[in-house]
Protein backbone atom coordinates (compact mmCIF):
# COMPACT_ATOMS: atom_id res chain seq x y z
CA UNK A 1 -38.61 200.97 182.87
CA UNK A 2 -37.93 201.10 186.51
CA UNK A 3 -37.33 197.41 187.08
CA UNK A 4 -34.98 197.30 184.34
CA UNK A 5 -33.02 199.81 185.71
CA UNK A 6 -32.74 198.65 189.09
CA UNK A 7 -31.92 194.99 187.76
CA UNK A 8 -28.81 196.16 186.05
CA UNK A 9 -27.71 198.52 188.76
CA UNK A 10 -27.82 195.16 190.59
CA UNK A 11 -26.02 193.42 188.38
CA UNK A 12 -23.29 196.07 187.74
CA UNK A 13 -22.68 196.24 191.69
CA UNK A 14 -22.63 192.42 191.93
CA UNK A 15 -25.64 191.69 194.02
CA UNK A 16 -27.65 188.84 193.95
CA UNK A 17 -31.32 189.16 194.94
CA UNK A 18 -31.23 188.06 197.64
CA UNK A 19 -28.18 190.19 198.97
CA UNK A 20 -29.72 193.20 197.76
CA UNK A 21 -33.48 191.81 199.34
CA UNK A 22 -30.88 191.50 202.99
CA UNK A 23 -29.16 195.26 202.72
CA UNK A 24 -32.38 196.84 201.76
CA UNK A 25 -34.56 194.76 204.32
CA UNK A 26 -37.52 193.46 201.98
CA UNK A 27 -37.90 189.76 200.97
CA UNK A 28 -36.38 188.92 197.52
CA UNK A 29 -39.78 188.37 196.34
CA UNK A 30 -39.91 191.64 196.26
CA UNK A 31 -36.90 192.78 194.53
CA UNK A 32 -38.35 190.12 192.06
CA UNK A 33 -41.80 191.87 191.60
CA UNK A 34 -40.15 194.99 191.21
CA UNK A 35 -37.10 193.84 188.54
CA UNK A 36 -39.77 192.31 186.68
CA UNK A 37 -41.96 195.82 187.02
CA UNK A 38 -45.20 194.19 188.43
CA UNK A 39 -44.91 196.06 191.63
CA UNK A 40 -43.54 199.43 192.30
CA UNK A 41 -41.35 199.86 195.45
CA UNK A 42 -42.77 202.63 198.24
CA UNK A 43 -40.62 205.41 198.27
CA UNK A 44 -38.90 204.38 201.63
CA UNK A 45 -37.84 201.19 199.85
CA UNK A 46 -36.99 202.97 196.61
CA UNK A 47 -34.90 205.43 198.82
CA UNK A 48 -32.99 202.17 200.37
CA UNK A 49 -32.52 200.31 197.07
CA UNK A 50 -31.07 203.96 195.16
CA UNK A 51 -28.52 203.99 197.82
CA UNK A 52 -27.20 200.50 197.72
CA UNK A 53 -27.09 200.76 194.27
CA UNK A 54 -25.26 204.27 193.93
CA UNK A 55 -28.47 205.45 192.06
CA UNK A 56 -29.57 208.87 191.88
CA UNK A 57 -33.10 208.94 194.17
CA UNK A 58 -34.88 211.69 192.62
CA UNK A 59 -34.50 210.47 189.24
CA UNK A 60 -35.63 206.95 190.58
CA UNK A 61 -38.59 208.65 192.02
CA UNK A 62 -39.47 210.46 188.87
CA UNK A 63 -39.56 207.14 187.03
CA UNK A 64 -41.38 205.58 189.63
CA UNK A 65 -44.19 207.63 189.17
CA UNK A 66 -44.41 207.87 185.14
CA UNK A 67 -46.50 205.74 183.46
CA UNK A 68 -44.22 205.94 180.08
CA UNK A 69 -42.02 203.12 179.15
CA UNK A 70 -38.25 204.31 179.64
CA UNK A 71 -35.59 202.88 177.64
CA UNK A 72 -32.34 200.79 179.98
CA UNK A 73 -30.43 203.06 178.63
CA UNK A 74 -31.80 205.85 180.99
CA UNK A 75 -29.54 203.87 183.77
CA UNK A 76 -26.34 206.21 182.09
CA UNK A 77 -27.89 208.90 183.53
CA UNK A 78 -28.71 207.20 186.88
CA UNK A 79 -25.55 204.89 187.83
CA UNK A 80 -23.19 206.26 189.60
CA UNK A 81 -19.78 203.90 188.72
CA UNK A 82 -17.09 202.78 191.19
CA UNK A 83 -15.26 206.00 190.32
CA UNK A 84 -18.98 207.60 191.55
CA UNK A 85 -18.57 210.40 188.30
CA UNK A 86 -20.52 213.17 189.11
CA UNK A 87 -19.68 215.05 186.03
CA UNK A 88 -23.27 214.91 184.92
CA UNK A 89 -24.13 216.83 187.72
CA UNK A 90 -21.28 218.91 187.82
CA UNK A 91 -21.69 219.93 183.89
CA UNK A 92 -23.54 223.24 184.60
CA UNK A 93 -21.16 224.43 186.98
CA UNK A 94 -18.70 223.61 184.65
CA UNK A 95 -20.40 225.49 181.26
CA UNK A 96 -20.68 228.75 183.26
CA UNK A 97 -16.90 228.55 184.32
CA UNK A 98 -16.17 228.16 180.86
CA UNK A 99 -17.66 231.55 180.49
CA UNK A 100 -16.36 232.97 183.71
CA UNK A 101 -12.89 232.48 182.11
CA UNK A 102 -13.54 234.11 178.94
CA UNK A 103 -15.28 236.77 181.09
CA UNK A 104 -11.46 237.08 183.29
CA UNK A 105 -9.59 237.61 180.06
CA UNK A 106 -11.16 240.27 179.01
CA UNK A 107 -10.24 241.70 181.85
CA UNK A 108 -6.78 244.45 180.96
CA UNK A 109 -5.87 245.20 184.73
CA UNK A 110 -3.59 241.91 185.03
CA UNK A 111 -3.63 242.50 189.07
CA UNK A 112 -7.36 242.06 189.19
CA UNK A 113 -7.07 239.30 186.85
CA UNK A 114 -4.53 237.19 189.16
CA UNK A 115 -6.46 238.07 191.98
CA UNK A 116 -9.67 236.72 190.58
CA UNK A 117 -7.89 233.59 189.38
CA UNK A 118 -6.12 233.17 192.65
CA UNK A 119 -9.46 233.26 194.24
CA UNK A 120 -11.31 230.82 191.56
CA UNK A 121 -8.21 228.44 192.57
CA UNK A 122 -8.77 228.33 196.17
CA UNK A 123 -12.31 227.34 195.36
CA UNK A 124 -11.45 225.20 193.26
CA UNK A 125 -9.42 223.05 195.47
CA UNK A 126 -11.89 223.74 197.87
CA UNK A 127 -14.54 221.61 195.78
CA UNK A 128 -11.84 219.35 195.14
CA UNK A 129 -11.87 218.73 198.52
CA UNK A 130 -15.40 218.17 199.15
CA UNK A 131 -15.98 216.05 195.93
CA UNK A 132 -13.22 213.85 197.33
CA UNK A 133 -14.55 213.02 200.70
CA UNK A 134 -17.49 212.62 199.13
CA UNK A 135 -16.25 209.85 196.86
CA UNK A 136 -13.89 208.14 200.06
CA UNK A 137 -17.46 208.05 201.86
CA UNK A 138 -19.20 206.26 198.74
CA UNK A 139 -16.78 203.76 198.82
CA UNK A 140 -17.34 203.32 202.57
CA UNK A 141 -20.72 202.81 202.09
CA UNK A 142 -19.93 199.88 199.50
CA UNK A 143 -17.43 198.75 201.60
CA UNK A 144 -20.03 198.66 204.81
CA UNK A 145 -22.92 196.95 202.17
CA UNK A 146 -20.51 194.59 201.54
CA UNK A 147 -19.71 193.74 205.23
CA UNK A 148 -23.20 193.87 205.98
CA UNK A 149 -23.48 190.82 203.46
CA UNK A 150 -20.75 188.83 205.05
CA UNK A 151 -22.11 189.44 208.61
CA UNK A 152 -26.13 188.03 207.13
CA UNK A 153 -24.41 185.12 205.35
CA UNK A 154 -22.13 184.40 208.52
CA UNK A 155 -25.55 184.66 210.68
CA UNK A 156 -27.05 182.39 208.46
CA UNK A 157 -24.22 179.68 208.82
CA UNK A 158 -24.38 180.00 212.51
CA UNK A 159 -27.95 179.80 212.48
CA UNK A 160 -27.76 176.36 210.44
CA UNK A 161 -25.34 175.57 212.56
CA UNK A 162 -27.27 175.88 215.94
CA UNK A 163 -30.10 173.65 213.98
CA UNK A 164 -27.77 171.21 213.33
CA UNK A 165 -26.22 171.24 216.89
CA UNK A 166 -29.93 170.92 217.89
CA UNK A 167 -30.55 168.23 215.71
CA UNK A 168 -27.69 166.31 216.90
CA UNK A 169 -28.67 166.34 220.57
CA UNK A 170 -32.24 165.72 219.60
CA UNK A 171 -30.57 162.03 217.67
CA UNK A 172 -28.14 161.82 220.54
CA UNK A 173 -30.76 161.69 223.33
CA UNK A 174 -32.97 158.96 220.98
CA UNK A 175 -29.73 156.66 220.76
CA UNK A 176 -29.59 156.59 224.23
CA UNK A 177 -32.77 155.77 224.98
CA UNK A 178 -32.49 152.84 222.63
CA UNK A 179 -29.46 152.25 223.99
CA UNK A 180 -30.75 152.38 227.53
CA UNK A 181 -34.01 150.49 226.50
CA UNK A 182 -31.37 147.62 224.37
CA UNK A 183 -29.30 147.13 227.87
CA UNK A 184 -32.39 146.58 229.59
CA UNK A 185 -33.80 143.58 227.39
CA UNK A 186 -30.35 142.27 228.19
């Protein structure tokens, strides 16, 4: 089921609850109600959560809206490791090249053949390329979640802190007075 999946997406990222509840801005109730599958998340939140979580958003949104019971195991097909291994989506592409390169060697001019190949190559590294950046920009977005985890906590220290200083002003101004009021009965 949905919650399932999202719970050990969680878990395989290294998120608490409550740090997932902060980067996707919902209260960890909610990330509760929907681990546990009593609620289902709207499909802005869904879209949040999938991308903290590396998970692929229109597969979330499919399961989402069945009403069948899906195994954990469906998260293989979802969670996208550190690595971010897009071979699952890349498998097509790859089966028809397969063919396209039994296709070239049937080919008997071997000048058309090295010019097809030279041109498959420079696509190739193209895509190379682009599946590259995309994977350095994955891992700045994990890097970024992650900052955006220290920067709540350390906004959460500094707010204790400020109700502490407040505190201690608040206790230093009653001291005074009794100190004030002591000198007085002197």
């Amino acid at each position: 089921m949905l919650g399932d999946i999202l719970k050990k997406a969680r878990k395989n990222k290294g998120f608490t609850q409550k740090e997932l509840a902060t980067l996707v801005e919902t209260d960890i109730r909610n990330i509760q109600r929907y681990e546990s599958n009593k609620v289902k998340p709207r499909k802005d939140k869904l879209k949040k959560i999938a991308k903290v979580l590396d998970l692929n958003i229109n597969k979330l949104i499919d399961l989402n809206s069945e009403i069948s019971n899906k195994e954990v195991n469906e998260l293989d097909y979802l969670y996208f490791n550190d690595n971010y291994n897009y071979l699952e989506e890349l498998k097509p592409i790859l089966d028809n090249f397969e063919d396209l390169l039994k296709e070239i060697d049937k080919i008997n001019d071997p000048q058309i053949r090295k010019s097809i190949v030279e041109i498959i190559n420079n696509h190739l590294d193209y895509l190379k390329e682009i599946l590259n950046q995309v994977i350095e920009i994955n891992q700045l977005e994990s890097k970024i979640s992650k900052v955006k985890i220290s920067i709540e906590s350390l906004r959460l220290l500094l707010e204790k802190c400020l109700n502490l200083e407040e505190k201690t002003k608040t206790i230093r101004m009653i001291i005074n007075e009794q100190l004030i009021d002591n000198l007085k009965n002197i």
